[in-house]
C-alpha atoms as a PDB file:
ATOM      1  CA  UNK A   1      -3.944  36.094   0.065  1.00  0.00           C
ATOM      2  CA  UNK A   2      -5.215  36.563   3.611  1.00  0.00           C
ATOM      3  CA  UNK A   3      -3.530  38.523   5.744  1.00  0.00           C
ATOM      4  CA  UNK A   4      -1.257  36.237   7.988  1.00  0.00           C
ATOM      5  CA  UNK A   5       1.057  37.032  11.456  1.00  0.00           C
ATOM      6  CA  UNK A   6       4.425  35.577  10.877  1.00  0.00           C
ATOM      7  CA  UNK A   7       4.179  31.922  10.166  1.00  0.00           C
ATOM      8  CA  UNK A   8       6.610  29.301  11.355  1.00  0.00           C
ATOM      9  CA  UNK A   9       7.429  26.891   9.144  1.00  0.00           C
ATOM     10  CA  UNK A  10       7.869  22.760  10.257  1.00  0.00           C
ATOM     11  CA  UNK A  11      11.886  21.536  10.037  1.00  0.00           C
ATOM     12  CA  UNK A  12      10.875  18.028   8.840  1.00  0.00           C
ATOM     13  CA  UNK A  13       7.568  16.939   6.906  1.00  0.00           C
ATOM     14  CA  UNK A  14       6.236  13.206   6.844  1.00  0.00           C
ATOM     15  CA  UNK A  15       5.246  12.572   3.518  1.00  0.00           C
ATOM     16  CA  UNK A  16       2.512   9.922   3.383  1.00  0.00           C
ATOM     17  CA  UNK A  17       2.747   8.022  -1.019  1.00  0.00           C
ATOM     18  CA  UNK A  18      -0.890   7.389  -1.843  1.00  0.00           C
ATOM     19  CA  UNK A  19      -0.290   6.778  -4.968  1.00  0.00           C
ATOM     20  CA  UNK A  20      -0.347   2.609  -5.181  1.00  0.00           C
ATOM     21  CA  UNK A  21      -3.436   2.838  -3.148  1.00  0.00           C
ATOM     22  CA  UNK A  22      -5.421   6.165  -3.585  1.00  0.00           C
ATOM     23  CA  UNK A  23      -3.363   7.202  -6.610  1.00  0.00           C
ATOM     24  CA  UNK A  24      -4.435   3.644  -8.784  1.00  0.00           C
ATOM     25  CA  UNK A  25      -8.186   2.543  -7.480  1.00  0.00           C
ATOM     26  CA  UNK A  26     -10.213   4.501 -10.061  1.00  0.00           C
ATOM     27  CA  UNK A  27      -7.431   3.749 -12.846  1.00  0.00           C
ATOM     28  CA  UNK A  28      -9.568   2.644 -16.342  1.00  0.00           C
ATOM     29  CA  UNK A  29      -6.535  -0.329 -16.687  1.00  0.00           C
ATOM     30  CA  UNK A  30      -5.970  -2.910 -14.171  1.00  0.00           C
ATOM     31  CA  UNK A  31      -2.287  -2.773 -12.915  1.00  0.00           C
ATOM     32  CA  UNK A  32      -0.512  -6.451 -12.038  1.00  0.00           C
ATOM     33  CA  UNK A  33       0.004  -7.533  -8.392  1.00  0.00           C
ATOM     34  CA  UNK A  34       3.617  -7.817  -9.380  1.00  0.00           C
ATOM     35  CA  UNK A  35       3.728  -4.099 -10.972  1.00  0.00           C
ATOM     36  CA  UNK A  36       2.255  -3.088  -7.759  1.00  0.00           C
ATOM     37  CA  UNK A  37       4.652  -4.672  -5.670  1.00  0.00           C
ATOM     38  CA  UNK A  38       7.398  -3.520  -7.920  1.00  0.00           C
ATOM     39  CA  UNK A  39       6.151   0.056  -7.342  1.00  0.00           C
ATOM     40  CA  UNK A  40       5.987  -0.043  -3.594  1.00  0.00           C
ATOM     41  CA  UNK A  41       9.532  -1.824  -3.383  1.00  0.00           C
ATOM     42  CA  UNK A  42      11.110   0.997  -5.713  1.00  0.00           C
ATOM     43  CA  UNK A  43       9.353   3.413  -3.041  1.00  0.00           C
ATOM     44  CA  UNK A  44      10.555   1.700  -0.183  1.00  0.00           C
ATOM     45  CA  UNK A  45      14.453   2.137  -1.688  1.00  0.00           C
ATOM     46  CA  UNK A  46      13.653   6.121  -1.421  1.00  0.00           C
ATOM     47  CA  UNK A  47      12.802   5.764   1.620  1.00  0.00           C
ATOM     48  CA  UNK A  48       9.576   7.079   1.430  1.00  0.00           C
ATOM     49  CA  UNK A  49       8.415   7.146   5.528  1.00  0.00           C
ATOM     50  CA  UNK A  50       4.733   5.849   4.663  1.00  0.00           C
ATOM     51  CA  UNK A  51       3.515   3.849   1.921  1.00  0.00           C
ATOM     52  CA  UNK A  52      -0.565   3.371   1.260  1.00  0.00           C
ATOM     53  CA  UNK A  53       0.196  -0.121  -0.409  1.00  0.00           C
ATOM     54  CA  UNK A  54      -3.250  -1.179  -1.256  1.00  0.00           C
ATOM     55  CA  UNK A  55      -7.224  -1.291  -0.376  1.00  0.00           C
ATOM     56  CA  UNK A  56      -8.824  -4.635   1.463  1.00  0.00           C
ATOM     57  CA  UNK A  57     -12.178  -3.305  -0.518  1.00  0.00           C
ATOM     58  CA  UNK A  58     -14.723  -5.301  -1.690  1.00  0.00           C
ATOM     59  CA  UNK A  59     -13.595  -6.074  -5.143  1.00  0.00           C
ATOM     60  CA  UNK A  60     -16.679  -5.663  -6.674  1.00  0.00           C
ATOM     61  CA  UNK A  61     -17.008  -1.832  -5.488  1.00  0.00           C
ATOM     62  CA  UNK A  62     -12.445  -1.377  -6.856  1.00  0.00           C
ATOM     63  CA  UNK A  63     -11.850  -4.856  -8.980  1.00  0.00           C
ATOM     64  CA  UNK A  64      -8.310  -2.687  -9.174  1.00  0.00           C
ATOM     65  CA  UNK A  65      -7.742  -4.564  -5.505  1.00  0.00           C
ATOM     66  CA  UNK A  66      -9.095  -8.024  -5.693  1.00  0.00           C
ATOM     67  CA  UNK A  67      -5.170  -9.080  -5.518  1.00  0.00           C
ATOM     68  CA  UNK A  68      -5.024  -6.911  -1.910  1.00  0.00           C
ATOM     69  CA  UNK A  69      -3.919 -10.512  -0.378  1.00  0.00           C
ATOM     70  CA  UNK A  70      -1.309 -10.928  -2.763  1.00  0.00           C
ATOM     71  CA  UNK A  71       0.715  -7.323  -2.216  1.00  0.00           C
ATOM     72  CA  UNK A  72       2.327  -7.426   0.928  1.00  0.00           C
ATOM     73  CA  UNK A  73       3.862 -11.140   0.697  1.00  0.00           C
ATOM     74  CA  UNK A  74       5.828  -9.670  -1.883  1.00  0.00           C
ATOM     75  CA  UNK A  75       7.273  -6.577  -0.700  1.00  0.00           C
ATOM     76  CA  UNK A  76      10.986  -6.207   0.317  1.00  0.00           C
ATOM     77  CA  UNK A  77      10.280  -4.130   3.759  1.00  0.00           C
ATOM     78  CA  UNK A  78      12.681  -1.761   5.264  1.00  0.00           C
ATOM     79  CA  UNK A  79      12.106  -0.244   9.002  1.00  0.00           C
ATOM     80  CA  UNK A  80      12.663   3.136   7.808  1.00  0.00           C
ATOM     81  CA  UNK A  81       9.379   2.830   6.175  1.00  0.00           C
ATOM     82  CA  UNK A  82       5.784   2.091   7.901  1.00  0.00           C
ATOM     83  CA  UNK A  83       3.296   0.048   4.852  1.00  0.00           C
ATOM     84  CA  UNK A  84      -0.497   0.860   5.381  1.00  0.00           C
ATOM     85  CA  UNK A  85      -3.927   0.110   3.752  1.00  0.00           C
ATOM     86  CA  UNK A  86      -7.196   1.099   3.490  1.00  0.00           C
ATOM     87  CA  UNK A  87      -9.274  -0.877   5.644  1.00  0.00           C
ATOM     88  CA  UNK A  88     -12.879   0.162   5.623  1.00  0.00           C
ATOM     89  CA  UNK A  89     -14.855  -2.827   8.159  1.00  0.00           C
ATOM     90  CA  UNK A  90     -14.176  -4.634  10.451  1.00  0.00           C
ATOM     91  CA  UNK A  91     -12.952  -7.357   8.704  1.00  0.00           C
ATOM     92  CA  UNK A  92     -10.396  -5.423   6.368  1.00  0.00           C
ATOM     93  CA  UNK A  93      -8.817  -4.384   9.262  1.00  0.00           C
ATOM     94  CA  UNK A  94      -8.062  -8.223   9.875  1.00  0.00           C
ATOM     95  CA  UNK A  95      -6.615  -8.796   7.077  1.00  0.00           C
ATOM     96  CA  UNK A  96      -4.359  -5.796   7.491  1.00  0.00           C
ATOM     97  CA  UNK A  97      -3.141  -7.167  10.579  1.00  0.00           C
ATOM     98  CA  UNK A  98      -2.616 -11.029   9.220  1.00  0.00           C
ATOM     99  CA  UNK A  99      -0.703  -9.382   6.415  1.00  0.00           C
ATOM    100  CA  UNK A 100       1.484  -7.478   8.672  1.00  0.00           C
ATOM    101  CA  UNK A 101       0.550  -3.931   7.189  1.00  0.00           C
ATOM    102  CA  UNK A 102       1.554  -1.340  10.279  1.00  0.00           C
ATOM    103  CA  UNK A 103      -1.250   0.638   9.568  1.00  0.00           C
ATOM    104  CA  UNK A 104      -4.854   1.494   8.438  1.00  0.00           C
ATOM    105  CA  UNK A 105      -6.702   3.664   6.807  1.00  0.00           C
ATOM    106  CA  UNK A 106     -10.392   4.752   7.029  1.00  0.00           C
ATOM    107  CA  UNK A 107     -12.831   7.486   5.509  1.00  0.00           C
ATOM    108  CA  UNK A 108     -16.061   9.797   6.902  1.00  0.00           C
ATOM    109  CA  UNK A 109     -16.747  13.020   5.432  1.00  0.00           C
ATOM    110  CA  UNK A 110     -18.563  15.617   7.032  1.00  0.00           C
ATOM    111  CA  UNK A 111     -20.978  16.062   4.474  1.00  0.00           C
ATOM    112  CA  UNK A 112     -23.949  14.215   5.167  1.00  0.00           C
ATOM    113  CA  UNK A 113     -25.585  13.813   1.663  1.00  0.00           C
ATOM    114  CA  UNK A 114     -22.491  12.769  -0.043  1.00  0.00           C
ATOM    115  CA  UNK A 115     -22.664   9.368   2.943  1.00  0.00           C
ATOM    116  CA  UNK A 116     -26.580   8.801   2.317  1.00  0.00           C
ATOM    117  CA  UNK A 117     -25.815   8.544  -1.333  1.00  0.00           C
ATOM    118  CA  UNK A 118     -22.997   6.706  -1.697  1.00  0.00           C
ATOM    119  CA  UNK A 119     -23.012   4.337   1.380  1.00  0.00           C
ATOM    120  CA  UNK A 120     -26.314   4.729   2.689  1.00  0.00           C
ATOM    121  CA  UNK A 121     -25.838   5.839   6.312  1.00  0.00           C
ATOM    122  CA  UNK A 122     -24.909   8.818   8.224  1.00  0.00           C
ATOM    123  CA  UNK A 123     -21.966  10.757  10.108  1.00  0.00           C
ATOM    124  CA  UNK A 124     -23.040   9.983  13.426  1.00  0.00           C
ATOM    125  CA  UNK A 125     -23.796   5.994  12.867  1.00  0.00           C
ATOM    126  CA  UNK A 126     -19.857   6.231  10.648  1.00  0.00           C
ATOM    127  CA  UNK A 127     -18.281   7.518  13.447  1.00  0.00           C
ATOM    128  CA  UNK A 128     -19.470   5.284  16.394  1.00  0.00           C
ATOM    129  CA  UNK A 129     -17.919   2.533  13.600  1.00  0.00           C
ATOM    130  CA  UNK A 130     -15.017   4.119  13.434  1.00  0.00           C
ATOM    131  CA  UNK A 131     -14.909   4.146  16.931  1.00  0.00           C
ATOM    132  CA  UNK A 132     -14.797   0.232  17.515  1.00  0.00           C
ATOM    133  CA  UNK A 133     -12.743   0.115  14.376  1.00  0.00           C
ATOM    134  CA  UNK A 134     -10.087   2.019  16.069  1.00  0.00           C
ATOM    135  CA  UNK A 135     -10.224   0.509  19.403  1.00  0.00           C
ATOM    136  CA  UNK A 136      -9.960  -2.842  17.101  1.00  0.00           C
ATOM    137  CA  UNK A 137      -7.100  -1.895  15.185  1.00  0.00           C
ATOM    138  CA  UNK A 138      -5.074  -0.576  18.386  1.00  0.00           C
ATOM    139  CA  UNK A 139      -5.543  -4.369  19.895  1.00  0.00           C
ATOM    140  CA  UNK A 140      -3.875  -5.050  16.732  1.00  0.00           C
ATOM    141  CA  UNK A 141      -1.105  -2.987  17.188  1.00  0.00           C
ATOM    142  CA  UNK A 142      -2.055  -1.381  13.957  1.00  0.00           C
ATOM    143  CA  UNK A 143      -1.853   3.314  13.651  1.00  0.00           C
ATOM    144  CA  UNK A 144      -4.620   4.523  12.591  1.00  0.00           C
ATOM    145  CA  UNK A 145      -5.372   7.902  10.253  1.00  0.00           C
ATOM    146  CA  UNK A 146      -8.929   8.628   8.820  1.00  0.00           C
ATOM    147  CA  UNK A 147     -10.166  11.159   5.974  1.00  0.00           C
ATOM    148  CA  UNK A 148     -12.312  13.513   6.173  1.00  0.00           C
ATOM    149  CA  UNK A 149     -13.112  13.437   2.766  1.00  0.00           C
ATOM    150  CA  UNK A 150     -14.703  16.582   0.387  1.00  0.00           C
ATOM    151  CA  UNK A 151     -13.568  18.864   3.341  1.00  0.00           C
ATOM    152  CA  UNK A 152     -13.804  22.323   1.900  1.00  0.00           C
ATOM    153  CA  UNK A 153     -16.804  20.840  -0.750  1.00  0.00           C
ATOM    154  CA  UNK A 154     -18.460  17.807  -2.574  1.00  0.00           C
ATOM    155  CA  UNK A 155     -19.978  17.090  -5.306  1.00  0.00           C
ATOM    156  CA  UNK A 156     -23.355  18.027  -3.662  1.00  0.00           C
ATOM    157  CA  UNK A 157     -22.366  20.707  -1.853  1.00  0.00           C
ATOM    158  CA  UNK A 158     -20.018  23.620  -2.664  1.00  0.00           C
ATOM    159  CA  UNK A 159     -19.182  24.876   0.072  1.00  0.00           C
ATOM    160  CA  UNK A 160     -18.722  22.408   3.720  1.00  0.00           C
ATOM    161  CA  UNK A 161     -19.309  24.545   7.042  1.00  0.00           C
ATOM    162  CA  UNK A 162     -15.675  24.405   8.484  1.00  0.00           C
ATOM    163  CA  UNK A 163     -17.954  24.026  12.143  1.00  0.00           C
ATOM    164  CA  UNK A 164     -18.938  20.266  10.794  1.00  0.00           C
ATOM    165  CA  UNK A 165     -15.383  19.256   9.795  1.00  0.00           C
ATOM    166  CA  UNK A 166     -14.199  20.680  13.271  1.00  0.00           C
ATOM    167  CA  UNK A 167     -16.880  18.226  15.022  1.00  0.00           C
ATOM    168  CA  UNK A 168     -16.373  15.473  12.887  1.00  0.00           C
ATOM    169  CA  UNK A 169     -11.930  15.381  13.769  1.00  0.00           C
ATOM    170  CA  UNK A 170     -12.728  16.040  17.417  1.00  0.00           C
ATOM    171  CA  UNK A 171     -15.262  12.628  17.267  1.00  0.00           C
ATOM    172  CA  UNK A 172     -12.276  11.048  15.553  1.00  0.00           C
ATOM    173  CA  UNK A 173      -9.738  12.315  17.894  1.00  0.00           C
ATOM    174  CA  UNK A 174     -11.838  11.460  20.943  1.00  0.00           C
ATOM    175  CA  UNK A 175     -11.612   8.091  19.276  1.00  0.00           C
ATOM    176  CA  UNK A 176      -7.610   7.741  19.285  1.00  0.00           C
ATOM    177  CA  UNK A 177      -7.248   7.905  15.705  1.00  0.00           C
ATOM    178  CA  UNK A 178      -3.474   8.722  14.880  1.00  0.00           C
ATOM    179  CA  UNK A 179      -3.579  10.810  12.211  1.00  0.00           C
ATOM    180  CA  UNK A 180      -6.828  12.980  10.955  1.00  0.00           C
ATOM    181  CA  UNK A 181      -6.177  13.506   7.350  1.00  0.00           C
ATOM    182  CA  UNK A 182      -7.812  16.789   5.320  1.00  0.00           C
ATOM    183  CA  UNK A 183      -8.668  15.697   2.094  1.00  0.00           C
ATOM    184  CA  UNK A 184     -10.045  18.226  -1.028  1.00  0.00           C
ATOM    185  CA  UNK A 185     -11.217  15.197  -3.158  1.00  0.00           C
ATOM    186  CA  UNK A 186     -12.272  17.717  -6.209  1.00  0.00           C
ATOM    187  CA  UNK A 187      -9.996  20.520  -5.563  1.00  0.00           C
ATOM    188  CA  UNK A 188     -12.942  22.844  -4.251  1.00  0.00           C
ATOM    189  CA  UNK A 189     -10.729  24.005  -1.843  1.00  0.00           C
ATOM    190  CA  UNK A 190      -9.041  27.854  -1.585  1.00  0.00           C
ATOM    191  CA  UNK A 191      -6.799  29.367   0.335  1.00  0.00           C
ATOM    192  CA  UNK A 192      -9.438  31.245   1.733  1.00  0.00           C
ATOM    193  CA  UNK A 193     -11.738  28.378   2.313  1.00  0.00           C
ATOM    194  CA  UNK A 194      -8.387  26.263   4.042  1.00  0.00           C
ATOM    195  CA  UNK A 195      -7.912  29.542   6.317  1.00  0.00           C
ATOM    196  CA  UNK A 196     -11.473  29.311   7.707  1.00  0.00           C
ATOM    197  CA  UNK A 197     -10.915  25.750   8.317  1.00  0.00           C
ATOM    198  CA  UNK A 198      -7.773  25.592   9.735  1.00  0.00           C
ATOM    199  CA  UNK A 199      -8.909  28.345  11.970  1.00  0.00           C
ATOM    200  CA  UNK A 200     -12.062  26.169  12.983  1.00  0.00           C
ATOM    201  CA  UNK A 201     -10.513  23.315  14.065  1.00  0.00           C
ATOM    202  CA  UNK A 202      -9.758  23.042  17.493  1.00  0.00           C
ATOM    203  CA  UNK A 203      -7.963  19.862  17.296  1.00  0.00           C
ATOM    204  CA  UNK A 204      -4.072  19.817  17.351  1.00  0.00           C
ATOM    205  CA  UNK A 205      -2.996  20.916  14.531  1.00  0.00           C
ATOM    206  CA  UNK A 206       0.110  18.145  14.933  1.00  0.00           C
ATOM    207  CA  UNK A 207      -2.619  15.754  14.233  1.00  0.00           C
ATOM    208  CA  UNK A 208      -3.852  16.792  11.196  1.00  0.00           C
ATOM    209  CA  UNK A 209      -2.397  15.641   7.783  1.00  0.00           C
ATOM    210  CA  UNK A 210      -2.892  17.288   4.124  1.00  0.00           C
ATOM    211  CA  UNK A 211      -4.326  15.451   0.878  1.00  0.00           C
ATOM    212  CA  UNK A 212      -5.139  18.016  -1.563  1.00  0.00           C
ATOM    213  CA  UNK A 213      -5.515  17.825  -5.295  1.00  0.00           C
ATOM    214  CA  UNK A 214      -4.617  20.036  -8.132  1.00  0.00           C
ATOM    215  CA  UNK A 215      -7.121  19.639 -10.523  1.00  0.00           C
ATOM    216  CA  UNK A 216      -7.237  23.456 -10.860  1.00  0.00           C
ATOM    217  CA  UNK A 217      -3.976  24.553  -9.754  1.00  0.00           C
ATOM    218  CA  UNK A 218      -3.959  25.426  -6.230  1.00  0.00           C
ATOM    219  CA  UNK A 219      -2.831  22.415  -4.582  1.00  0.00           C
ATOM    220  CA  UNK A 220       0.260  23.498  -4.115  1.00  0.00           C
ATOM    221  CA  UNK A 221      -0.552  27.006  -2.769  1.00  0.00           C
ATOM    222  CA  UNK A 222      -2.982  24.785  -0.042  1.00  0.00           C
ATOM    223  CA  UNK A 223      -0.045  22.869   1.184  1.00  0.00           C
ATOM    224  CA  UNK A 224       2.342  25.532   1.619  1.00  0.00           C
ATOM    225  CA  UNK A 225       0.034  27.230   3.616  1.00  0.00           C
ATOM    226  CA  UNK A 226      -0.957  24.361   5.459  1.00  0.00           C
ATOM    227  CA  UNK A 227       2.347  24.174   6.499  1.00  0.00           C
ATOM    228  CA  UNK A 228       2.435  27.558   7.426  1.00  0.00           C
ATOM    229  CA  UNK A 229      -0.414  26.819  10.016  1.00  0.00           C
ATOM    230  CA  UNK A 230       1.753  24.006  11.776  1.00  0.00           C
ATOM    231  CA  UNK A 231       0.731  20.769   9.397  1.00  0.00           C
ATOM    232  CA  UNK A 232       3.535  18.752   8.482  1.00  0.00           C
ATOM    233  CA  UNK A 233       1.834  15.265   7.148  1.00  0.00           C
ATOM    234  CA  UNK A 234       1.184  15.110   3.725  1.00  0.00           C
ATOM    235  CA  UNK A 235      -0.206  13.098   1.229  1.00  0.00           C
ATOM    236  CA  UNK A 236       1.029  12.560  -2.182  1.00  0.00           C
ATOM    237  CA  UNK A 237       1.131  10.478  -4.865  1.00  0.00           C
ATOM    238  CA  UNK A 238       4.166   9.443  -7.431  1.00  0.00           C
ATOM    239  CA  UNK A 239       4.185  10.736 -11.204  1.00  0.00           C
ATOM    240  CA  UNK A 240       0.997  12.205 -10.061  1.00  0.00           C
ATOM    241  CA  UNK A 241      -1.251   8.950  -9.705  1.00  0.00           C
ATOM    242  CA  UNK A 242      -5.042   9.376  -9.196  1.00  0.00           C
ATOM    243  CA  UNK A 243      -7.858  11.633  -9.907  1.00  0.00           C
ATOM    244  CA  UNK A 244     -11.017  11.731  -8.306  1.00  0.00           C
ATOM    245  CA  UNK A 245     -14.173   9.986 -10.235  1.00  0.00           C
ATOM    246  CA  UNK A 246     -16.149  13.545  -9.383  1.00  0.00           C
ATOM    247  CA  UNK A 247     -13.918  15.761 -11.323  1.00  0.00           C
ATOM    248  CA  UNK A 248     -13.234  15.589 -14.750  1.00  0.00           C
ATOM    249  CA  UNK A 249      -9.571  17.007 -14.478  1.00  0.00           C
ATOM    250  CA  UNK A 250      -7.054  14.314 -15.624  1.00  0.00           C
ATOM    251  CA  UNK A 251      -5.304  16.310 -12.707  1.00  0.00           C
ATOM    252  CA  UNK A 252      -5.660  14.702  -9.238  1.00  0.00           C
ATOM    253  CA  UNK A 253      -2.964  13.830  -5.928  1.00  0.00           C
ATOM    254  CA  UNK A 254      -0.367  15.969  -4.948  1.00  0.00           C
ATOM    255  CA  UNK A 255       2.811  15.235  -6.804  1.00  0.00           C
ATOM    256  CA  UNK A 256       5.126  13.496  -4.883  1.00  0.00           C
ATOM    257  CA  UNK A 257       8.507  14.655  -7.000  1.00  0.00           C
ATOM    258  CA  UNK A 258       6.776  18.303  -6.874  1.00  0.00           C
ATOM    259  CA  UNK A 259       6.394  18.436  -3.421  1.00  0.00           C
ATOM    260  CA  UNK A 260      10.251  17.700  -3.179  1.00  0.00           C
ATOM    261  CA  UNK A 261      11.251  20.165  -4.938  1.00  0.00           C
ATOM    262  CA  UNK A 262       9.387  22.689  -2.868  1.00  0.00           C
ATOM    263  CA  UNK A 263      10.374  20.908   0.562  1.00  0.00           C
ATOM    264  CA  UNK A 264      14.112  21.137  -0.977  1.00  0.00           C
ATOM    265  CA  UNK A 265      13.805  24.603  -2.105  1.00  0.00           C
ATOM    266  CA  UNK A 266      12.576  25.437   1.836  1.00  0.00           C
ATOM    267  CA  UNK A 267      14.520  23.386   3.421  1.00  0.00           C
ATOM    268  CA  UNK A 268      12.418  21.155   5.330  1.00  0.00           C
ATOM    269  CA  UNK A 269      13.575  17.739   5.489  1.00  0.00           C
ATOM    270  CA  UNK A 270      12.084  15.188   3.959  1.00  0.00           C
ATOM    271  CA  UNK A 271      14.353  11.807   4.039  1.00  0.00           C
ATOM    272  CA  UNK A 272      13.242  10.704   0.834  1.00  0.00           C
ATOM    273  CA  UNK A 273      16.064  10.085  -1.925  1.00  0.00           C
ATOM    274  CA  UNK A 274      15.769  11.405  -5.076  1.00  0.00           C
ATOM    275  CA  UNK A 275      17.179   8.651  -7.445  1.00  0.00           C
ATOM    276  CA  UNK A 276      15.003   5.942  -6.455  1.00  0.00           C
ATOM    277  CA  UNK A 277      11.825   7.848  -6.253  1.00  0.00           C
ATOM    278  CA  UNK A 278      12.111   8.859  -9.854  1.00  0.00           C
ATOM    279  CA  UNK A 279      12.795   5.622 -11.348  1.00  0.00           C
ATOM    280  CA  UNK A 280       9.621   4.675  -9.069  1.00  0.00           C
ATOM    281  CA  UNK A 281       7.723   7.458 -11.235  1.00  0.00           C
ATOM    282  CA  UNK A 282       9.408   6.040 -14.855  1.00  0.00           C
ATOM    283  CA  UNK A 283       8.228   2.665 -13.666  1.00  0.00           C
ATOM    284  CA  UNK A 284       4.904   3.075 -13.114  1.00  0.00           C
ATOM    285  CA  UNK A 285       4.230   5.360 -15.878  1.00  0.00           C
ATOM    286  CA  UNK A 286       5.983   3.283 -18.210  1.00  0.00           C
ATOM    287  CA  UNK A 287       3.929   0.367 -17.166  1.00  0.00           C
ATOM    288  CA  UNK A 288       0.650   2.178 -17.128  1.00  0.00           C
ATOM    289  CA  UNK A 289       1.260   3.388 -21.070  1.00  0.00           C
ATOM    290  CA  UNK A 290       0.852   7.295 -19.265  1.00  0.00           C
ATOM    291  CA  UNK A 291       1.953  10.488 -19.453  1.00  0.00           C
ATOM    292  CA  UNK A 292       4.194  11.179 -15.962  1.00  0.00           C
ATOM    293  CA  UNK A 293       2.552  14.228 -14.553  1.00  0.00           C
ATOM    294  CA  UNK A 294       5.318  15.884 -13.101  1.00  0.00           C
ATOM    295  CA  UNK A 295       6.515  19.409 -14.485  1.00  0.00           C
ATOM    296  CA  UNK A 296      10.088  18.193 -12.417  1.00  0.00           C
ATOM    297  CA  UNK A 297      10.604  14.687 -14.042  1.00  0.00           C
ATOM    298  CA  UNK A 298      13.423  13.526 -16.102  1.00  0.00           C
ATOM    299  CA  UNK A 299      14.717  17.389 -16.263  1.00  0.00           C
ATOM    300  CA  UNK A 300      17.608  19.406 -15.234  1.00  0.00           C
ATOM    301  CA  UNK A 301      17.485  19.811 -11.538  1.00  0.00           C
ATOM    302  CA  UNK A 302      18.953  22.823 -10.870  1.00  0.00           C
ATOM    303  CA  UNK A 303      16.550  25.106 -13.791  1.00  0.00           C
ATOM    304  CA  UNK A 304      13.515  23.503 -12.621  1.00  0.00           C
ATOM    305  CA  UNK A 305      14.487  24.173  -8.780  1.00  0.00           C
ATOM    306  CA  UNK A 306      14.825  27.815  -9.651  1.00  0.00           C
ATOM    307  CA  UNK A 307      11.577  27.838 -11.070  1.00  0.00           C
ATOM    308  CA  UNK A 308       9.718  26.532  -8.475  1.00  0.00           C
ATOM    309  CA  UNK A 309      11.482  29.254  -6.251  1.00  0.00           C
ATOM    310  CA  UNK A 310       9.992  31.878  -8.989  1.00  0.00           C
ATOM    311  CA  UNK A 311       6.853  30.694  -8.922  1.00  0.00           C
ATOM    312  CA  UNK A 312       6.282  29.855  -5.063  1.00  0.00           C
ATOM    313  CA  UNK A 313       8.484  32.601  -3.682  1.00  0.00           C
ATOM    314  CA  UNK A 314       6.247  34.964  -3.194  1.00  0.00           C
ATOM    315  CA  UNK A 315       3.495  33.267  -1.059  1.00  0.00           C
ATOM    316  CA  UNK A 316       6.438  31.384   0.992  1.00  0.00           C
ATOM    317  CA  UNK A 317       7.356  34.550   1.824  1.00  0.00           C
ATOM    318  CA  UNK A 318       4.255  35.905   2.603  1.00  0.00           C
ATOM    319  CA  UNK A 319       3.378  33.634   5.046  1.00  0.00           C
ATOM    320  CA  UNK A 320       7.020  33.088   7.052  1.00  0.00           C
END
């Protein structure tokens, strides 16, 4: 554990539910528009503050979203929460608008192979898109928030110089984008390796938004220590949805009833209620024939509450 001056924890997190979009696109089985919809509705009724409903991406690439058009005319919105999609081009974003979505999403990495191989450009020609994307999405009235994907490593490269993912969020902050989100697609990231990074980035730190994953067990310690450095967005996905297509681990997105628990057991406020959001997780698992991935589901609140406190206790109170 680095050595740390006395951290100040944030009162009240956002939490961000990636799991119908991020959470379901690289699922073997195709889901039904109306379990989708079902899903998001049960997550609107715990009042989850931001919903990732779905992906306007070519269907050929994610055939899991060729029914994007069909989602939102179907949800039962409340204006405690704010529904957003991925929206990679120009004309995604839209859709997103004609569909009423309040938000996009967007992606650029920082590592330049991982963009020549899988999309055949560069950071620099990304980023001036992203650039008119976001100026086109703010005509819109539509908030932005872009990924930095494979942040602390990819697939071709273990280890991502923190000094590239510092100038890639100030381009995207220079652009107006609303939210710069941190994401550890293959759980390469350390505690160590976050430190460096969050020390690197220059950008306020209010602006930045967490999307780790636990495919070997650290995710956790990652976002209570982001937290500790002044983040308080983060991503996470219900029953555990998702996994990235790089990593093998059946193990993938934050888990969104885990992450209560620890925001409970710190008392940072959340806003989310806890009835609804697990029959959201015995829903979707249910329909999806899978294994909920939560240690905290369907269990006695009070013994698994104290031990989460066991297990986290110690590096919460290292760092505050």
């Amino acid at each position: 554990m680095p050595s740390l001056a006395r951290a100040t924890f944030p009162k009240k997190v956002k939490l961000v539910e990636v799991g119908p979009r991020d959470g379901l696109q690289y699922e073997s089985s195709l889901v039904s528009t109306d379990a989708k919809t079902e899903l998001i509705n049960q997550l609107t009724k715990s009042k989850m503050p931001v919903i990732e409903c779905t992906s306007f991406i070519n269907p050929s690439m994610l055939l899991q979203f060729a029914d994007s058009r069909l989602i939102a005319g179907k949800l039962n919105k409340e204006k405690t929460t704010k529904y957003i999609t991925f929206a990679p081009n120009h004309f995604a974003i839209g859709l997103a608008s004609e569909d009423k979505y309040d938000g996009i999403s967007l992606a650029v990495t920082a590592c330049e192979e991982t963009l020549k191989k899988s999309l055949n450009t560069n950071i620099r020609d990304l980023l001036n898109s992203i650039d008119i994307m976001v100026k086109e999405a703010k005509t819109l009235n539509l908030s932005t928030r872009a990924y930095i994907s494979f942040c602390m490593g990819s697939q071709y490269n273990n280890d991502i110089d923190p000094k590239r993912v510092n100038e890639v969020a100030n381009s995207l902050h220079e652009t107006g984008v609303d939210e710069i989100v941190l994401q550890d697609n293959i759980a390469s990231g350390t505690i160590d390796k976050l430190e460096k990074l969050l020390n690197t980035i220059t950008i306020p730190k209010t602006k930045l938004a967490a999307h780790f994953h636990d495919s070997h067990f650290r995710g956790m310690d990652l976002i209570i220590y982001a937290m500790s450095k002044g983040i308080s967005i983060i991503d996470c996905a219900i029953a555990g949805l998702g996994q990235c297509p790089y990593n093998e681990s059946p193990l993938g997105n934050m888990v969104t009833e885990e992450m209560l628990y620890i925001l409970d057991m710190m008392e940072i406020e959340h806003g989310v209620k806890w009835k609804p959001l697990l029959d959201a997780g015995d829903y979707i698992s249910e329909i999806m024939t899978r294994e909920n991935r939560t240690d905290v589901y369907d269990v006695d609140f009070d013994e698994e509450l104290t031990k989460y406190k066991a297990k986290y206790a110690e590096l919460i109170k290292s760092l505050g």
